[in-house]
C-alpha atoms as a PDB file:
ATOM      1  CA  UNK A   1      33.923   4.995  -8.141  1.00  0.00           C
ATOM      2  CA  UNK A   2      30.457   6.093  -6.609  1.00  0.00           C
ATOM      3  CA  UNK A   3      29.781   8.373 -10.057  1.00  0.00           C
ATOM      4  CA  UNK A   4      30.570   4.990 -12.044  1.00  0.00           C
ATOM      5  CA  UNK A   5      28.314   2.785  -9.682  1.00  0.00           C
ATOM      6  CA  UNK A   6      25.291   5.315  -9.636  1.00  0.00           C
ATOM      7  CA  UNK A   7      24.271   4.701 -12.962  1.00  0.00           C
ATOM      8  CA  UNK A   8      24.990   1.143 -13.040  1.00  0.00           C
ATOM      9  CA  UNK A   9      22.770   0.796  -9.802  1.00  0.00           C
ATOM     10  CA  UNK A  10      20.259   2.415 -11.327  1.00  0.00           C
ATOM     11  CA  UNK A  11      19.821   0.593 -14.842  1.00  0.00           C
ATOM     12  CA  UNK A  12      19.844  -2.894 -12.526  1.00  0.00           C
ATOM     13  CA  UNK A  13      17.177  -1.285 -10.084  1.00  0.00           C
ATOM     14  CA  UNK A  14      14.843  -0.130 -13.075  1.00  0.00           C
ATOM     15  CA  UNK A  15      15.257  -3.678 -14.912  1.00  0.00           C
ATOM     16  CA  UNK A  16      14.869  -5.407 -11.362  1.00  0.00           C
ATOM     17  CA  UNK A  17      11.671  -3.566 -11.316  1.00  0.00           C
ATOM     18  CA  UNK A  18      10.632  -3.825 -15.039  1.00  0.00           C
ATOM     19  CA  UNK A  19      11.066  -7.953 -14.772  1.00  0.00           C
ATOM     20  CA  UNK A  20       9.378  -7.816 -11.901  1.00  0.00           C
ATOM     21  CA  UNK A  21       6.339  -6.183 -13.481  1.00  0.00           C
ATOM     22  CA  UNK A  22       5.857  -8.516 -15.983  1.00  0.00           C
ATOM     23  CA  UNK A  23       6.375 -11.602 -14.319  1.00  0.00           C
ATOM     24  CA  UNK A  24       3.472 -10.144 -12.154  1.00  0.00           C
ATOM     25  CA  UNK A  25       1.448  -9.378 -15.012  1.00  0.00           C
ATOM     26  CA  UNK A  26       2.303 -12.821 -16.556  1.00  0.00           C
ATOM     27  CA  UNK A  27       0.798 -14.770 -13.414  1.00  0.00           C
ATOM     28  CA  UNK A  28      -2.622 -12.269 -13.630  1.00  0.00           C
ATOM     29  CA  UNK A  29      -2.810 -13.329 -17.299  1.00  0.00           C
ATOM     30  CA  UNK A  30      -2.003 -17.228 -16.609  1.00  0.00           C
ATOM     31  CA  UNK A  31      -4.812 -17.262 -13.795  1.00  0.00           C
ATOM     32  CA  UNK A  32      -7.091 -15.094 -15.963  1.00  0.00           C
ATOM     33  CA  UNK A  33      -7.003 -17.598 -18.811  1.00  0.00           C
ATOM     34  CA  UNK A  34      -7.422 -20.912 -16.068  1.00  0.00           C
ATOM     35  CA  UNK A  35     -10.453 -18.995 -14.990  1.00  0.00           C
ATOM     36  CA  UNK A  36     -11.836 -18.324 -18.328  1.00  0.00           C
ATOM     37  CA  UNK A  37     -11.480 -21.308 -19.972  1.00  0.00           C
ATOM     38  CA  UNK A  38     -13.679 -22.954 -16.872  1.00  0.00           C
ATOM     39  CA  UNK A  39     -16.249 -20.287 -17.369  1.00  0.00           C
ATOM     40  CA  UNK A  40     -16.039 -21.181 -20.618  1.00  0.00           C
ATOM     41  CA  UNK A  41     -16.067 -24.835 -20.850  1.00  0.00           C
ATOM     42  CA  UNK A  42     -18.268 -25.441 -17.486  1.00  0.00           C
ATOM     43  CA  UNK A  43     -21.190 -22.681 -16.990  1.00  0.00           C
ATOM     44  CA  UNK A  44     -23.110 -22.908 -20.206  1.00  0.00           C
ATOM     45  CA  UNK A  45     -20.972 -21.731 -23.089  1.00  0.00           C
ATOM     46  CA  UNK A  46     -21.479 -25.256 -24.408  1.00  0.00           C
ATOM     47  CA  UNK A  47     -24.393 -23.958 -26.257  1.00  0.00           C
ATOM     48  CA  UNK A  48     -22.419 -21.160 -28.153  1.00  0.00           C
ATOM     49  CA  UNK A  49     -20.718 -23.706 -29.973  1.00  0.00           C
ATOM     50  CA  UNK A  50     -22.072 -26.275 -32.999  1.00  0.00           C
ATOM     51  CA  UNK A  51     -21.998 -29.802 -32.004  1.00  0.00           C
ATOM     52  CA  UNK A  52     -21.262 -29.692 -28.281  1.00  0.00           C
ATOM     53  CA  UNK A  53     -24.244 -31.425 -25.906  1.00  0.00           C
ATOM     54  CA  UNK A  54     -26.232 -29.476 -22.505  1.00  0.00           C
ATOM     55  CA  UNK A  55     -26.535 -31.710 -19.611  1.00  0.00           C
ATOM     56  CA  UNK A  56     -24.574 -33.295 -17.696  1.00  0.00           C
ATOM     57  CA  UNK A  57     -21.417 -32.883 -19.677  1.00  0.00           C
ATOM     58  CA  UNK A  58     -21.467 -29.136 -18.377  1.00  0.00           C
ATOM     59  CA  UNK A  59     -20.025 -30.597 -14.485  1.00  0.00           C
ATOM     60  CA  UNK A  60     -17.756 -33.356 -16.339  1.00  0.00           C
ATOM     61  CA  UNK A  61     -15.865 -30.589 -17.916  1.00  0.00           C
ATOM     62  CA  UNK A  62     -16.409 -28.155 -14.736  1.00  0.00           C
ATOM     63  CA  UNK A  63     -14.268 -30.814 -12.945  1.00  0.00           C
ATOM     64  CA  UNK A  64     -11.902 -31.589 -15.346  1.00  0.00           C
ATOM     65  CA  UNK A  65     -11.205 -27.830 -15.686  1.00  0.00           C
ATOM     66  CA  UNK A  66     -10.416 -27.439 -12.006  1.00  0.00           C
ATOM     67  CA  UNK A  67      -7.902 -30.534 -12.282  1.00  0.00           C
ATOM     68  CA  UNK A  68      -6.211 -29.070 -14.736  1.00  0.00           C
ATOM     69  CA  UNK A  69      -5.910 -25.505 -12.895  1.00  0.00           C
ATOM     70  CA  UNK A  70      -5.067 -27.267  -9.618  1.00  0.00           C
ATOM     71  CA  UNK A  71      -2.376 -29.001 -11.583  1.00  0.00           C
ATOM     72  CA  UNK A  72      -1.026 -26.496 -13.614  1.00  0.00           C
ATOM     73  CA  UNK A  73      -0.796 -24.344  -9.757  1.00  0.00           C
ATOM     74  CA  UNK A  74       1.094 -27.486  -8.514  1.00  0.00           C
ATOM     75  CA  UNK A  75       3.351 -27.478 -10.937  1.00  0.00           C
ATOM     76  CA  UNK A  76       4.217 -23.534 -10.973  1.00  0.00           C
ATOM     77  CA  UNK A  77       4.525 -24.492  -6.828  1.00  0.00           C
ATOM     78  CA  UNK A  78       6.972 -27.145  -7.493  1.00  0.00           C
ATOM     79  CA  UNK A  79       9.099 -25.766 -10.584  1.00  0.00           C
ATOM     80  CA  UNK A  80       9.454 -21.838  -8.385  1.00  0.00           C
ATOM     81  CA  UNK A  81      12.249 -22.520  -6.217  1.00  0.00           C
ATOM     82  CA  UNK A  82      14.188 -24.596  -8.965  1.00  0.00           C
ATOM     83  CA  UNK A  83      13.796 -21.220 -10.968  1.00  0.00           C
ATOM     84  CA  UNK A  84      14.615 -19.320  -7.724  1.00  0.00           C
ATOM     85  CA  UNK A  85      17.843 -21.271  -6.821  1.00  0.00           C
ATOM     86  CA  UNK A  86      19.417 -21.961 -10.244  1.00  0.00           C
ATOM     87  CA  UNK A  87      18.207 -18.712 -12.280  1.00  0.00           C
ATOM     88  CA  UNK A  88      18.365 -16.133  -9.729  1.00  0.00           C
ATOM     89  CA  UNK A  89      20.665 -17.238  -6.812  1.00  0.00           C
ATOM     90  CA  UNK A  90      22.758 -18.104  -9.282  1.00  0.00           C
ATOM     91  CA  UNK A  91      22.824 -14.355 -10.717  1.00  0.00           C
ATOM     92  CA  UNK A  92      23.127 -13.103  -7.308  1.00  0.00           C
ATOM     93  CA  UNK A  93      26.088 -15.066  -6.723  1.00  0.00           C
ATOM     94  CA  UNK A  94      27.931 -14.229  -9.956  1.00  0.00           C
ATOM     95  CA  UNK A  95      27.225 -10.555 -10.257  1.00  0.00           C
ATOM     96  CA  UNK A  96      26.729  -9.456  -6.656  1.00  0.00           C
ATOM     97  CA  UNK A  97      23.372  -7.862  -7.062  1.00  0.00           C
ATOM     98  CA  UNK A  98      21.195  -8.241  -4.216  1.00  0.00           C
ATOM     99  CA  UNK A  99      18.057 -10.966  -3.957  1.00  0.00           C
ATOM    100  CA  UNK A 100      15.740  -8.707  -3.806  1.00  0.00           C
ATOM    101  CA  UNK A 101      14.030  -9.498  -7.270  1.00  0.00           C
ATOM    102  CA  UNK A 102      12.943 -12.833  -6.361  1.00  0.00           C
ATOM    103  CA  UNK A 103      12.005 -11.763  -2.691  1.00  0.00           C
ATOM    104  CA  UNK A 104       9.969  -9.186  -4.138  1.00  0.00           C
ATOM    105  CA  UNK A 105       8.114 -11.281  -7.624  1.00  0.00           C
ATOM    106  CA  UNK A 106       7.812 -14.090  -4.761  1.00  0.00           C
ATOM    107  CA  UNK A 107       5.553 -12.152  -2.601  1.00  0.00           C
ATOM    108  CA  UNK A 108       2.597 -11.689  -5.053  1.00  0.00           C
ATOM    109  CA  UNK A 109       0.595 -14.512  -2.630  1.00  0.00           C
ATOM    110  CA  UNK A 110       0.033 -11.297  -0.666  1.00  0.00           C
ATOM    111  CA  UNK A 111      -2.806 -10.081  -2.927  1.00  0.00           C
ATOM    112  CA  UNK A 112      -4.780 -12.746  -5.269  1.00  0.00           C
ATOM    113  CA  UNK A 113      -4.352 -10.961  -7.805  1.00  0.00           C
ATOM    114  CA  UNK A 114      -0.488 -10.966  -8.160  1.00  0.00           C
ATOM    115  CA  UNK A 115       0.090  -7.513  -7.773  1.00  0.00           C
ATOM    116  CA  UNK A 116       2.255  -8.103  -4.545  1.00  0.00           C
ATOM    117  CA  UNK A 117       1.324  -4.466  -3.168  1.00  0.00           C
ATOM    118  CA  UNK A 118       0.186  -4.253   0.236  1.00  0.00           C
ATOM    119  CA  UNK A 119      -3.141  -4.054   1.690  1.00  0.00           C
ATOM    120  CA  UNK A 120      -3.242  -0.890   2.655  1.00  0.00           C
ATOM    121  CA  UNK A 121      -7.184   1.262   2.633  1.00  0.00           C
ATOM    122  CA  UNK A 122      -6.316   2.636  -0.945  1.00  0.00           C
ATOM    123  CA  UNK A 123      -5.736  -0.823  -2.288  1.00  0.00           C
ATOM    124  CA  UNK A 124      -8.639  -2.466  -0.559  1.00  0.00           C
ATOM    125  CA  UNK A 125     -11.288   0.743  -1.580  1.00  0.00           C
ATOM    126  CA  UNK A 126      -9.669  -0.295  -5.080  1.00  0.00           C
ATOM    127  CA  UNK A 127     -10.534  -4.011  -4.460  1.00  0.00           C
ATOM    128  CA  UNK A 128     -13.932  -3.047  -3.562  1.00  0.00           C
ATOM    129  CA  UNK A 129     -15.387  -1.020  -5.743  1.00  0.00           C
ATOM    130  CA  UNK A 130     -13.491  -3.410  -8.735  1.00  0.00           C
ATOM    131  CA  UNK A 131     -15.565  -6.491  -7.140  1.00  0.00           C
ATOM    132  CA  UNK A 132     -18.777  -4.313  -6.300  1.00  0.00           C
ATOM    133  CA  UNK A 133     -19.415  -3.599 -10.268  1.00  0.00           C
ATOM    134  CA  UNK A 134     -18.017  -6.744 -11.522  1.00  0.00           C
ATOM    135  CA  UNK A 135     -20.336  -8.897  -8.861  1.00  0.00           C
ATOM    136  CA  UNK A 136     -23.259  -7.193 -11.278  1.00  0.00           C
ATOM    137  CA  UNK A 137     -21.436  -6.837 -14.901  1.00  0.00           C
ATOM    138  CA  UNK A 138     -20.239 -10.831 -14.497  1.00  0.00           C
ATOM    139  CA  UNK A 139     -24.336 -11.889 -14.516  1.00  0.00           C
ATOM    140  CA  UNK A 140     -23.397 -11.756 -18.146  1.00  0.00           C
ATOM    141  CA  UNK A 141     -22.110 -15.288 -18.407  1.00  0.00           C
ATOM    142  CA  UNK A 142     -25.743 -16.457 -17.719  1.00  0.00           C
ATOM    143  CA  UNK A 143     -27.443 -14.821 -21.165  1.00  0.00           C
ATOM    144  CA  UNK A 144     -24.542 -17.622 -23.332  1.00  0.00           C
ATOM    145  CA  UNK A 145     -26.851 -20.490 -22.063  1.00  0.00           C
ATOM    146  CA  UNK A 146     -30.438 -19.712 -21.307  1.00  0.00           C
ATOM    147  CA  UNK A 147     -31.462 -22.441 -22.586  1.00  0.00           C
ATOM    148  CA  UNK A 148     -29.665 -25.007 -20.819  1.00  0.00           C
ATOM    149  CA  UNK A 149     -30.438 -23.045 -17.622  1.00  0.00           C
ATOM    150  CA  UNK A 150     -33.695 -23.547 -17.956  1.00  0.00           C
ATOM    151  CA  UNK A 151     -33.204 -27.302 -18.200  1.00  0.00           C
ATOM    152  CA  UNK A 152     -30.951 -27.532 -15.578  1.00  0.00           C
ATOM    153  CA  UNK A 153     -33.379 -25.477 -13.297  1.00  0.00           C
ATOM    154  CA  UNK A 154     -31.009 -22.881 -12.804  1.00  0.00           C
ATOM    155  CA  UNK A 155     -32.737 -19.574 -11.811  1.00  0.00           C
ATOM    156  CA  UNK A 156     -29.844 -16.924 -13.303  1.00  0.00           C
ATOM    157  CA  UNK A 157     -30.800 -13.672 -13.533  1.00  0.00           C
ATOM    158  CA  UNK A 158     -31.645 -14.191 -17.907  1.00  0.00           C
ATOM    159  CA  UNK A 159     -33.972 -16.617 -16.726  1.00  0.00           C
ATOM    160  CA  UNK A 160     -35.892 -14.879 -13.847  1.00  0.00           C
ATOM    161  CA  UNK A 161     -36.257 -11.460 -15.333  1.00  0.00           C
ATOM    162  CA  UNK A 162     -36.443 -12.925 -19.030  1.00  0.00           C
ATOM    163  CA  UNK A 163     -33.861 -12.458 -21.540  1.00  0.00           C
ATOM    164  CA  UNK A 164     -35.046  -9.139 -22.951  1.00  0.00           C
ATOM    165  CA  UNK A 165     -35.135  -7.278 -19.790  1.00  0.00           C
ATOM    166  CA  UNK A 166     -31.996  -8.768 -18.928  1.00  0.00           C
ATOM    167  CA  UNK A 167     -30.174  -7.749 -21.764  1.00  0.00           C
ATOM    168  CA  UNK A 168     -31.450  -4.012 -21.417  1.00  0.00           C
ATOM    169  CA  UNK A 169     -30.749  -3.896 -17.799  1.00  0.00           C
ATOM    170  CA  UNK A 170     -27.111  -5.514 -18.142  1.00  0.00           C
ATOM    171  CA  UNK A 171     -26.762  -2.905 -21.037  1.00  0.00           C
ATOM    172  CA  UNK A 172     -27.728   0.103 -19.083  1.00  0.00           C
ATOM    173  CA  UNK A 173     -25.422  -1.287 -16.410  1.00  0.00           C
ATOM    174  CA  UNK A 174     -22.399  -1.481 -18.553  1.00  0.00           C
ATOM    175  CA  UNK A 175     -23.133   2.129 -19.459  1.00  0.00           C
ATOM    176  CA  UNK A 176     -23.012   3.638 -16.266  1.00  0.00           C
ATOM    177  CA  UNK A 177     -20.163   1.320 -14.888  1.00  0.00           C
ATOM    178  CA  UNK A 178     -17.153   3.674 -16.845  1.00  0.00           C
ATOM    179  CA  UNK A 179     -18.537   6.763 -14.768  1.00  0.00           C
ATOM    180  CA  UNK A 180     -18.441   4.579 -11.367  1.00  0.00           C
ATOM    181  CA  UNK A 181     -15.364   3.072 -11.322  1.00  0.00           C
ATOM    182  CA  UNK A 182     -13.752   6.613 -13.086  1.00  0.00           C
ATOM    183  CA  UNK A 183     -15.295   8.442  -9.918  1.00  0.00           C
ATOM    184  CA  UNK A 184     -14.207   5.773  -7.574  1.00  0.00           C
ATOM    185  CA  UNK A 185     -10.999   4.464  -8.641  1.00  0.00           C
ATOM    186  CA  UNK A 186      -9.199   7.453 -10.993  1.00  0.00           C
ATOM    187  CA  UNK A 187     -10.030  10.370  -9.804  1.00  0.00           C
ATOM    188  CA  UNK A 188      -7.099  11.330  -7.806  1.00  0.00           C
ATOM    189  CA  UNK A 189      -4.896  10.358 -10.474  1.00  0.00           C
ATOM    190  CA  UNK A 190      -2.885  13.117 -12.723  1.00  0.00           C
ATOM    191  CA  UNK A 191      -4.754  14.425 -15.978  1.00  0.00           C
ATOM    192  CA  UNK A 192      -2.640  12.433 -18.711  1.00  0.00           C
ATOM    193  CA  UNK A 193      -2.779  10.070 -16.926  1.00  0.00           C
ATOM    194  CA  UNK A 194      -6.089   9.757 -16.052  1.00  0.00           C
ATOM    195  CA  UNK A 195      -7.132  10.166 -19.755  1.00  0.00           C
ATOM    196  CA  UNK A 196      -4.830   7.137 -20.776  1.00  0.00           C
ATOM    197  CA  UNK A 197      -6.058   5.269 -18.219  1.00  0.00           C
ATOM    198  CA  UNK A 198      -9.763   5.972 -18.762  1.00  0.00           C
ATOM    199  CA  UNK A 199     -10.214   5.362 -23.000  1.00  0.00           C
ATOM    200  CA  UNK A 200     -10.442   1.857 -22.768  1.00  0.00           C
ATOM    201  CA  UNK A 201     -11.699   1.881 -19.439  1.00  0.00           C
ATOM    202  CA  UNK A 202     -15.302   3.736 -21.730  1.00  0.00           C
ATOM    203  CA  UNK A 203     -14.334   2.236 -25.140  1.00  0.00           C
ATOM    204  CA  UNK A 204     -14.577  -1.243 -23.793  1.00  0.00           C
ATOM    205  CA  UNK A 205     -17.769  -0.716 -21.582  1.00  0.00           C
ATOM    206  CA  UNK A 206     -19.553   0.835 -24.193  1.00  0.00           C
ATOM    207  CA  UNK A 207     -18.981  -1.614 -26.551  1.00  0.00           C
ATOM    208  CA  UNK A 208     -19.900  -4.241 -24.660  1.00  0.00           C
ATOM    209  CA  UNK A 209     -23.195  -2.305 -23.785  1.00  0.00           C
ATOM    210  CA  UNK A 210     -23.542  -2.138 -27.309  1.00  0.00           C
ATOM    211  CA  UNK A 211     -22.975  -6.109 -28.097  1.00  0.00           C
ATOM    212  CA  UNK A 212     -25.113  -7.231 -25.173  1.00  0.00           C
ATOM    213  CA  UNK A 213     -28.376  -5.098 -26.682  1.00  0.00           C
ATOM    214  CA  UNK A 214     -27.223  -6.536 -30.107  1.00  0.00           C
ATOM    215  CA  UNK A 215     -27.977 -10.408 -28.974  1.00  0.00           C
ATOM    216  CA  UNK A 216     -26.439 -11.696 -32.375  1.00  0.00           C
ATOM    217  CA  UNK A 217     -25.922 -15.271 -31.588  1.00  0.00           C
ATOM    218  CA  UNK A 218     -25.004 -17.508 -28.361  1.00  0.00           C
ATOM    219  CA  UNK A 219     -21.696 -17.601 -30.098  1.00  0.00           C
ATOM    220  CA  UNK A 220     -20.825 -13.796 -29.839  1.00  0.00           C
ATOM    221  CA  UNK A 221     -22.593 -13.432 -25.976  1.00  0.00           C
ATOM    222  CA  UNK A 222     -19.611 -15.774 -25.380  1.00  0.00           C
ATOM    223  CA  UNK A 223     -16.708 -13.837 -27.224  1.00  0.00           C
ATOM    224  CA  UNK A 224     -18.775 -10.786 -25.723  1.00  0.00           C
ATOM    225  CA  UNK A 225     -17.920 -12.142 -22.376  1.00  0.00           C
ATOM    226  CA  UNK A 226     -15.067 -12.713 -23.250  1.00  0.00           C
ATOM    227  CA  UNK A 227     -14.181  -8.963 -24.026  1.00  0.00           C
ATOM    228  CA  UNK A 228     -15.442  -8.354 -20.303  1.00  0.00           C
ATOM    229  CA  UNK A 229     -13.095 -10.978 -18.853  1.00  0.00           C
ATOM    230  CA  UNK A 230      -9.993  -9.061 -20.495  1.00  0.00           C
ATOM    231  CA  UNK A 231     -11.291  -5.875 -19.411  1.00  0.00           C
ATOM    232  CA  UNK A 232     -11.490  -7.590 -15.791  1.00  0.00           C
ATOM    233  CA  UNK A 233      -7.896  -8.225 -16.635  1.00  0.00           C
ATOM    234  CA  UNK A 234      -6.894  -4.792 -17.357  1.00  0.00           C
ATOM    235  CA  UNK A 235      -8.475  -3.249 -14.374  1.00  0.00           C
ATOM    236  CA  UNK A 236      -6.678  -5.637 -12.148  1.00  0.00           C
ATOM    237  CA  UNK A 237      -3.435  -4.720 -14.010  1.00  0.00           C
ATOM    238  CA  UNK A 238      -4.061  -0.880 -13.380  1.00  0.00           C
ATOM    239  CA  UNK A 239      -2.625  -1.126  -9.441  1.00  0.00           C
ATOM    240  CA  UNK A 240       0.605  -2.462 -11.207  1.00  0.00           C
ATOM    241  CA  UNK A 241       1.076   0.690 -12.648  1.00  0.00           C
ATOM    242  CA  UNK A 242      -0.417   3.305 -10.355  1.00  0.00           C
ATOM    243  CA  UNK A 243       1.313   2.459  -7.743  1.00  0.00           C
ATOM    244  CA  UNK A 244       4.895   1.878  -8.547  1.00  0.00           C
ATOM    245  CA  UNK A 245       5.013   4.828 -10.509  1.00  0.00           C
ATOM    246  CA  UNK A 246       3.609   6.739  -7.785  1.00  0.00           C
ATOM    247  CA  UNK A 247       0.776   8.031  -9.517  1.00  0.00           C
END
């Protein structure tokens, strides 16, 4: 009896944790995209885009942006425990397995970002040096409307330093960022790992370097930023992985 349970046991724990992975990951995505698309459509992307006005418009949208995150989070609030109590009570009830896989996907309000690991001084070092470089790399957002900026008497850092220097310093910034957060947040982790972990951790950076020095248009500073916001994304997603898997 225990030799047939054992391996039974074990293919529910790994799925328990394997569903409870991605619904993780699926709330880091969902906020990501909320987030983005009010960067996008509120702080000066307007001007990327033929045909849309500067001005005023710019807080219009901000606000309608927020109303429609605050909404969609009000209606994740409200629809949870109707998922909780007819999807996975109702497994519990009918196979026997414990509730621990709604317990545990339900406790991601422990850490903004989803991940539902504790706070303990790895995770917030992690935390830290994650929002130490991105409190520099996000400036970026500012050279997709310089223009409007200036009208709006904004004083980003595009507009203060001028756009040239500000492209070549956000450049040489996004150059050295691999090397910090590789010394600061990987280096205790195996070799293979490590190496997996680190390719697009570089390859992204780089090219981003590479694309803010290029200035091509408005219109690809924005999708430019937009590669930084996934690679936000995928840094916050590492802990998912490191963790559990005890790396």
């Amino acid at each position: 009896m225990g030799g047939a349970y054992s391996p039974v046991h074990g293919a529910l724990s790994a799925l328990e944790k394997a569903i409870g992975l991605l619904v993780r990951f699926g709330e880091m995505i969902r906020r990501e995209v909320l987030i983005t698309y009010q960067l996008t459509r509120s702080n000066g992307v307007l001007a990327a885009f033929p045909g849309l006005v500067l001005g005023p418009v710019a807080a219009f949208v901000s606000r309608r942006a927020i109303s429609a995150s605050l909404l969609r989070d009000l209606a994740l609030a409200a629809t949870w425990p109707l998922l909780y109590l007819y999807t996975f009570e109702a497994c519990n009830q009918l196979t026997g397995v414990s509730g621990t896989l709604p317990s545990r996907v339900s406790s991601w309000p422990r850490w903004r970002l989803g991940s539902g690991i504790p706070l303990t001084a790895p995770v917030w070092a992690w935390i830290a040096n994650l929002c130490s470089g991105c409190a520099v790399l996000v400036t970026h957002q500012d050279l997709k409307d310089v223009e409007g900026d200036v009208i709006k008497g904004r004083r980003t850092v595009p507009v203060v330093l001028g756009e040239g220097r500000a492209r070549r310093a956000l450049a040489a910034a996004y150059a050295a960022a691999p090397f910090f957060y590789y010394a600061t947040m990987l280096r205790g982790i195996p070799g293979a790992a490590r190496f997996v972990l680190a390719v697009p951790l570089f390859t992204v950076l780089w090219c981003i370097a590479y694309r803010t020095l290029a200035a091509g248009s408005r219109r690809a500073d924005a999708v430019t930023f937009q590669l930084f916001s996934w690679w936000c994304l995928y840094m916050m997603a590492l802990p998912l992985f490191i963790w559990p898997c005890g790396l």
